[in-house]
N, C-alpha and C. Protein backbone atom coordinates (compact mmCIF):
# COMPACT_ATOMS: atom_id res chain seq x y z
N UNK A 1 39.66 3.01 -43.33
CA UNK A 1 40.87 2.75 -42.57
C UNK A 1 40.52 2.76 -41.09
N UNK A 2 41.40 1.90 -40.34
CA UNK A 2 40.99 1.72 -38.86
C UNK A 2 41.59 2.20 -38.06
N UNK A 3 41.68 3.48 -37.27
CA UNK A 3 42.37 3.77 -36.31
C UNK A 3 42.79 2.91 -35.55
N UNK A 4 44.45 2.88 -34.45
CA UNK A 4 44.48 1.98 -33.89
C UNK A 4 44.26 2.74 -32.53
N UNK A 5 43.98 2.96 -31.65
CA UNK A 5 43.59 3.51 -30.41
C UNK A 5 45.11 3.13 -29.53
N UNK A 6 45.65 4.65 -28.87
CA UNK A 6 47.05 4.63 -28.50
C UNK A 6 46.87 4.98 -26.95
N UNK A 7 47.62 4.49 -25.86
CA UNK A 7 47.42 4.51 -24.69
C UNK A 7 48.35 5.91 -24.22
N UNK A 8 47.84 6.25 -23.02
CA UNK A 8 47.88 7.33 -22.49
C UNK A 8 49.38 7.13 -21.60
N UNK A 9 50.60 7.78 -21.50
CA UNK A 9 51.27 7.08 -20.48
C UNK A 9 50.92 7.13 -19.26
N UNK A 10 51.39 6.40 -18.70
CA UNK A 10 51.14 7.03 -17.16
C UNK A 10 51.73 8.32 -16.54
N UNK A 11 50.91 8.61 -15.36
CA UNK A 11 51.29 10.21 -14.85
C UNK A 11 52.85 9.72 -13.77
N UNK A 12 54.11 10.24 -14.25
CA UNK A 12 55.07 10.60 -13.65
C UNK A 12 54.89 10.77 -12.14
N UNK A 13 55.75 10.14 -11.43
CA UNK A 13 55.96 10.54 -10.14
C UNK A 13 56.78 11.34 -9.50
N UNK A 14 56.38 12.31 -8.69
CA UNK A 14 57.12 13.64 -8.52
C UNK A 14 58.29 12.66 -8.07
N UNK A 15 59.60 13.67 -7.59
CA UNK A 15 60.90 13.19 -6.86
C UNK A 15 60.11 14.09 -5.62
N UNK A 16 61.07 13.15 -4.50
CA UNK A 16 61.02 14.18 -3.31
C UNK A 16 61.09 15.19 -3.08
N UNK A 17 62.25 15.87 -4.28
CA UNK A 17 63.06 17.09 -4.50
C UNK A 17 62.00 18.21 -4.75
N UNK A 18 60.85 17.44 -6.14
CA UNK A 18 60.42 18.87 -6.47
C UNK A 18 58.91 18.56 -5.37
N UNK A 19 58.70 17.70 -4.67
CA UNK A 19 57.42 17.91 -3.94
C UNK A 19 57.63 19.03 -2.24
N UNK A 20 59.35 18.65 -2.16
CA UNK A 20 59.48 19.87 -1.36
C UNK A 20 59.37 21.25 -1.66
N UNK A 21 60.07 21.14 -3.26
CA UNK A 21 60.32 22.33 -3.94
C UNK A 21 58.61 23.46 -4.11
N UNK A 22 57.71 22.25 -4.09
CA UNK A 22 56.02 22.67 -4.53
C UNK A 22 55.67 22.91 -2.79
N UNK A 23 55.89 22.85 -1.92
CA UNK A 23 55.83 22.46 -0.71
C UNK A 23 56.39 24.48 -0.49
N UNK A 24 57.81 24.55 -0.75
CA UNK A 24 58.28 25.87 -0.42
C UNK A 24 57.66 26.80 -1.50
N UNK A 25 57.25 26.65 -2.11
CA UNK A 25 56.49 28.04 -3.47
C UNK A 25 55.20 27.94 -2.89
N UNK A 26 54.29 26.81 -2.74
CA UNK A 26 53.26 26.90 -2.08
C UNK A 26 53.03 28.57 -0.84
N UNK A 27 54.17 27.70 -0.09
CA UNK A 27 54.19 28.82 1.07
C UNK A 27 54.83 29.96 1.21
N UNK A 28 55.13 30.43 -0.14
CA UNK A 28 55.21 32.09 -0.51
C UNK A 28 54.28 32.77 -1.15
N UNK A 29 53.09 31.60 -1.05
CA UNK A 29 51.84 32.46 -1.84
C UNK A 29 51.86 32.78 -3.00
N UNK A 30 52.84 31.76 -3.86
CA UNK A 30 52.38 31.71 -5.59
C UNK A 30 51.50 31.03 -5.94
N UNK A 31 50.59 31.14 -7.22
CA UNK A 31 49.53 30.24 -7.79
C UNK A 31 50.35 29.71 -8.41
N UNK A 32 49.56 28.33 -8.69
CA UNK A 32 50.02 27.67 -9.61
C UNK A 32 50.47 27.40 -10.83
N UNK A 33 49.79 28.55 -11.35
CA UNK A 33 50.39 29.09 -12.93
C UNK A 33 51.91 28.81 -12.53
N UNK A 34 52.43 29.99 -11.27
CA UNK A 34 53.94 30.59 -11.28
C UNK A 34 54.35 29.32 -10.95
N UNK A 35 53.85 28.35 -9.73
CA UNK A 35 54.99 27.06 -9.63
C UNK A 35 55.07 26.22 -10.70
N UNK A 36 54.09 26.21 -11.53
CA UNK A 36 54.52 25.07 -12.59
C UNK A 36 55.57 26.16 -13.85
N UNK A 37 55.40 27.13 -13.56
CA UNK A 37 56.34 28.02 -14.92
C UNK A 37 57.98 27.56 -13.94
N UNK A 38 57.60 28.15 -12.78
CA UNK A 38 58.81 28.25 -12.33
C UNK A 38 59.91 26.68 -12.40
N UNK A 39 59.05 25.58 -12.03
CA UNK A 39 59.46 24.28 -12.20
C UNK A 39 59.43 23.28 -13.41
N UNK A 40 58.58 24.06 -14.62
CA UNK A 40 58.71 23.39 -15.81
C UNK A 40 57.77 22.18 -15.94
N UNK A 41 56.81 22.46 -15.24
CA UNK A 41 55.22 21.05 -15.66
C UNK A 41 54.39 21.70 -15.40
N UNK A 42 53.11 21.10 -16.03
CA UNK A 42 51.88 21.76 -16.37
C UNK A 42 51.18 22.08 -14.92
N UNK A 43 50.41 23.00 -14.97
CA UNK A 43 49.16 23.06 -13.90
C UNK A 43 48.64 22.17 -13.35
N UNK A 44 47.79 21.18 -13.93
CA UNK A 44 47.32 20.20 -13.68
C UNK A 44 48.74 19.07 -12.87
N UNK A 45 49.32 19.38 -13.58
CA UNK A 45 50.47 18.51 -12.90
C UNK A 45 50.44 19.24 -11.28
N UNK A 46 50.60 20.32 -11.20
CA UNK A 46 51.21 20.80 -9.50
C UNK A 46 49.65 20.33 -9.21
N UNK A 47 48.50 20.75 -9.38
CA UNK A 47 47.32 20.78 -8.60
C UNK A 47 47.35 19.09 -8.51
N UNK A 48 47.29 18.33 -8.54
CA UNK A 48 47.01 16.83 -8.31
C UNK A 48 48.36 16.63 -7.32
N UNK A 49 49.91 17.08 -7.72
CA UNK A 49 50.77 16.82 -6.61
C UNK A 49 50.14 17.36 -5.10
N UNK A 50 49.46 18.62 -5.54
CA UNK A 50 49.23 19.09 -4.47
C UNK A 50 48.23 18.42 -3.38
N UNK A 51 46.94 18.18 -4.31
CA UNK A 51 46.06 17.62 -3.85
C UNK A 51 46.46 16.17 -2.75
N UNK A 52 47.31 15.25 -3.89
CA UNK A 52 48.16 14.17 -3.29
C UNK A 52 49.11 14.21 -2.26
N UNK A 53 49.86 15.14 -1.92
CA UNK A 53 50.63 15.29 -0.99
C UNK A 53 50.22 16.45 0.21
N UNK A 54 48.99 16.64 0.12
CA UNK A 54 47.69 17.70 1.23
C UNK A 54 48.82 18.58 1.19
N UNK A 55 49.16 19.39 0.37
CA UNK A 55 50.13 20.50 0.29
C UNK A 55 48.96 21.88 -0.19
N UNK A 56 48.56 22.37 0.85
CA UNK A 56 47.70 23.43 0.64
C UNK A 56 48.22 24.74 -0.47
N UNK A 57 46.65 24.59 -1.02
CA UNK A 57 47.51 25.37 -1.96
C UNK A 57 46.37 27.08 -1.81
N UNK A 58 46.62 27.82 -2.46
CA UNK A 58 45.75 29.41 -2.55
C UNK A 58 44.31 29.38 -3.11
N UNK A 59 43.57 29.83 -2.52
CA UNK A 59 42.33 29.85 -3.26
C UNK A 59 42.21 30.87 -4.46
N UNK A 60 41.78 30.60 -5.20
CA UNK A 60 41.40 31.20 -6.89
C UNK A 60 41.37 32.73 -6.09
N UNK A 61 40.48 33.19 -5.21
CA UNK A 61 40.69 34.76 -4.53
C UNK A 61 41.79 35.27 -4.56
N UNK A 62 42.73 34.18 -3.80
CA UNK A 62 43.88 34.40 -3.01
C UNK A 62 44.74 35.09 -4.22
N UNK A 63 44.86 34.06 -5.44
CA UNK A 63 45.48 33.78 -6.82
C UNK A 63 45.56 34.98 -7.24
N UNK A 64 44.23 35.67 -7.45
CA UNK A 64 43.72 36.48 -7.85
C UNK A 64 44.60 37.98 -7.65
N UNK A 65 44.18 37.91 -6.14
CA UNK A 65 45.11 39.18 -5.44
C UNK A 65 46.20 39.29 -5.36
N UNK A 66 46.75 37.99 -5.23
CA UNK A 66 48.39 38.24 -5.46
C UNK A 66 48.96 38.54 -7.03
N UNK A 67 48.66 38.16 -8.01
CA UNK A 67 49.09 38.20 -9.02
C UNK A 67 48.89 39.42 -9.59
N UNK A 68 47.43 39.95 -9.09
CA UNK A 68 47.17 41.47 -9.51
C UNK A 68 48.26 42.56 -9.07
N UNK A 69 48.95 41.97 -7.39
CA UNK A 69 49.92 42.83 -6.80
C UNK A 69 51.62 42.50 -7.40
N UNK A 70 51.35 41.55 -7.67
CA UNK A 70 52.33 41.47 -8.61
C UNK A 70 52.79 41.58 -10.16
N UNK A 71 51.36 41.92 -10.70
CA UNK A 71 51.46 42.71 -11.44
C UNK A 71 51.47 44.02 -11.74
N UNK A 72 51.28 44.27 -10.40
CA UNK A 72 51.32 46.10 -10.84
C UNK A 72 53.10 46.30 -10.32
N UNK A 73 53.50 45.60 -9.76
CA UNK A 73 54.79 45.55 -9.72
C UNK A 73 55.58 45.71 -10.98
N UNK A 74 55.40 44.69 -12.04
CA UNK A 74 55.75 44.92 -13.10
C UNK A 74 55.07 45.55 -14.11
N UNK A 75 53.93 46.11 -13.75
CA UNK A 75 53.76 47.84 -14.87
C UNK A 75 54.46 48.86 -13.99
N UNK A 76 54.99 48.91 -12.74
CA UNK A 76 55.40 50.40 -12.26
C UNK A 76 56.88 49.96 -12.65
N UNK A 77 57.39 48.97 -13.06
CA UNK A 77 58.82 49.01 -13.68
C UNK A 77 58.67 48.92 -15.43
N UNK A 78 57.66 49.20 -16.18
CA UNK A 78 57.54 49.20 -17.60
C UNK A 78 58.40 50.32 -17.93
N UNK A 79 58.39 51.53 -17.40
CA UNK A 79 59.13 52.97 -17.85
C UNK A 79 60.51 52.36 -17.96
N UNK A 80 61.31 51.98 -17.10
CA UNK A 80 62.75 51.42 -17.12
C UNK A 80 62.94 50.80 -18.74
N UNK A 81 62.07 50.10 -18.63
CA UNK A 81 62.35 49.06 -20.40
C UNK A 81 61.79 49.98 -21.28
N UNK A 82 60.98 50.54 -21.61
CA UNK A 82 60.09 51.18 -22.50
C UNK A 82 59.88 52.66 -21.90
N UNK A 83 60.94 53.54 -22.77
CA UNK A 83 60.68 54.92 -21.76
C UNK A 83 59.89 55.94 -23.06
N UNK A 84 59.15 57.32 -22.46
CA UNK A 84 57.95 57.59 -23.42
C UNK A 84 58.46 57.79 -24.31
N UNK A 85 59.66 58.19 -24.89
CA UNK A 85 59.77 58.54 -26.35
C UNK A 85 60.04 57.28 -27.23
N UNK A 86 60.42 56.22 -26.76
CA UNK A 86 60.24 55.25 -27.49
C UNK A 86 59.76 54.74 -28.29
N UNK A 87 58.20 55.17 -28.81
CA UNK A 87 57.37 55.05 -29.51
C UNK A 87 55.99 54.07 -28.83
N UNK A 88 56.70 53.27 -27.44
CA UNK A 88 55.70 52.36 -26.94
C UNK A 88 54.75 53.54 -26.26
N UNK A 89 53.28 53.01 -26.62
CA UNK A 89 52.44 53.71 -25.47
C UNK A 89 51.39 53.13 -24.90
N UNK A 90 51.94 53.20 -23.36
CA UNK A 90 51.71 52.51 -22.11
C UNK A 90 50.35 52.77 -22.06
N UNK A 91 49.61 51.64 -21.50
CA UNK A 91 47.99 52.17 -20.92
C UNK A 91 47.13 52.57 -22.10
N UNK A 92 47.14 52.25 -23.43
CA UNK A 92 46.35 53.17 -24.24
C UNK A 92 45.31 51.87 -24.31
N UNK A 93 44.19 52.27 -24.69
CA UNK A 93 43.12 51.73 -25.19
C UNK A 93 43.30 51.06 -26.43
N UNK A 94 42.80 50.03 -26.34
CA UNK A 94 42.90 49.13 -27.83
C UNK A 94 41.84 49.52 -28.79
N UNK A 95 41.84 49.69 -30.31
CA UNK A 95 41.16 50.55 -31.08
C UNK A 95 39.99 49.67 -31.58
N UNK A 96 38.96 49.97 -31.54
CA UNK A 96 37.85 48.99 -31.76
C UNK A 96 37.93 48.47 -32.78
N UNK A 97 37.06 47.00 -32.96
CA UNK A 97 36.82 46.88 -34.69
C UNK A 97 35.18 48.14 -35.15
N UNK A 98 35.34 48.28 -36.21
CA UNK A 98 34.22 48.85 -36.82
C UNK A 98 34.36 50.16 -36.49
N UNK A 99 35.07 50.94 -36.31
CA UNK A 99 34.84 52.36 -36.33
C UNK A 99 35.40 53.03 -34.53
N UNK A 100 35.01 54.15 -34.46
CA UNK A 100 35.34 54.83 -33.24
C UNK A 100 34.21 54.93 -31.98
């Protein structure tokens, strides 16, 4: 049997709307993970808008540090959702395979 070989669509063109929108998240120092979660398209999608519209974006360092600080943001609010008697326990070590 013969495959029939299927074309790729073409890549979508931002609106003005969300290249401002990538324009203002840019310059609060989110990575790109968070602007494409926050706006609903892939990674690759913001990094090429970005690239295309010289909309500077964070270096992988930058990425790095912020997300770490924003994640400890949301472990110092884990107690609120998950308090100790709950049965959740915070910070534990994951149990090896094969023994102790």
């Amino acid at each position: 049997m013969l495959l029939k070989r299927t074309r790729r669509a073409p890549p979508t063109a931002p609106t003005p709307f969300l290249i401002e929108t990538i324009r203002q998240l840019s310059a609060q120092k989110l990575t790109r993970d968070e602007i494409a979660t926050r706006i609903g398209v892939s990674v690759s999608s913001v990094a090429r808008w970005q690239r295309q519209y010289g909309i500077p974006a964070m270096s992988r360092s930058e990425g790095r540090m912020a997300s770490r600080s924003r994640g400890a943001d949301r472990r110092d609010n884990l107690g609120k959702f998950c308090p100790k008697d709950s049965g959740f326990r915070r910070n534990s070590a994951s149990p090896r395979k094969g023994g102790a």
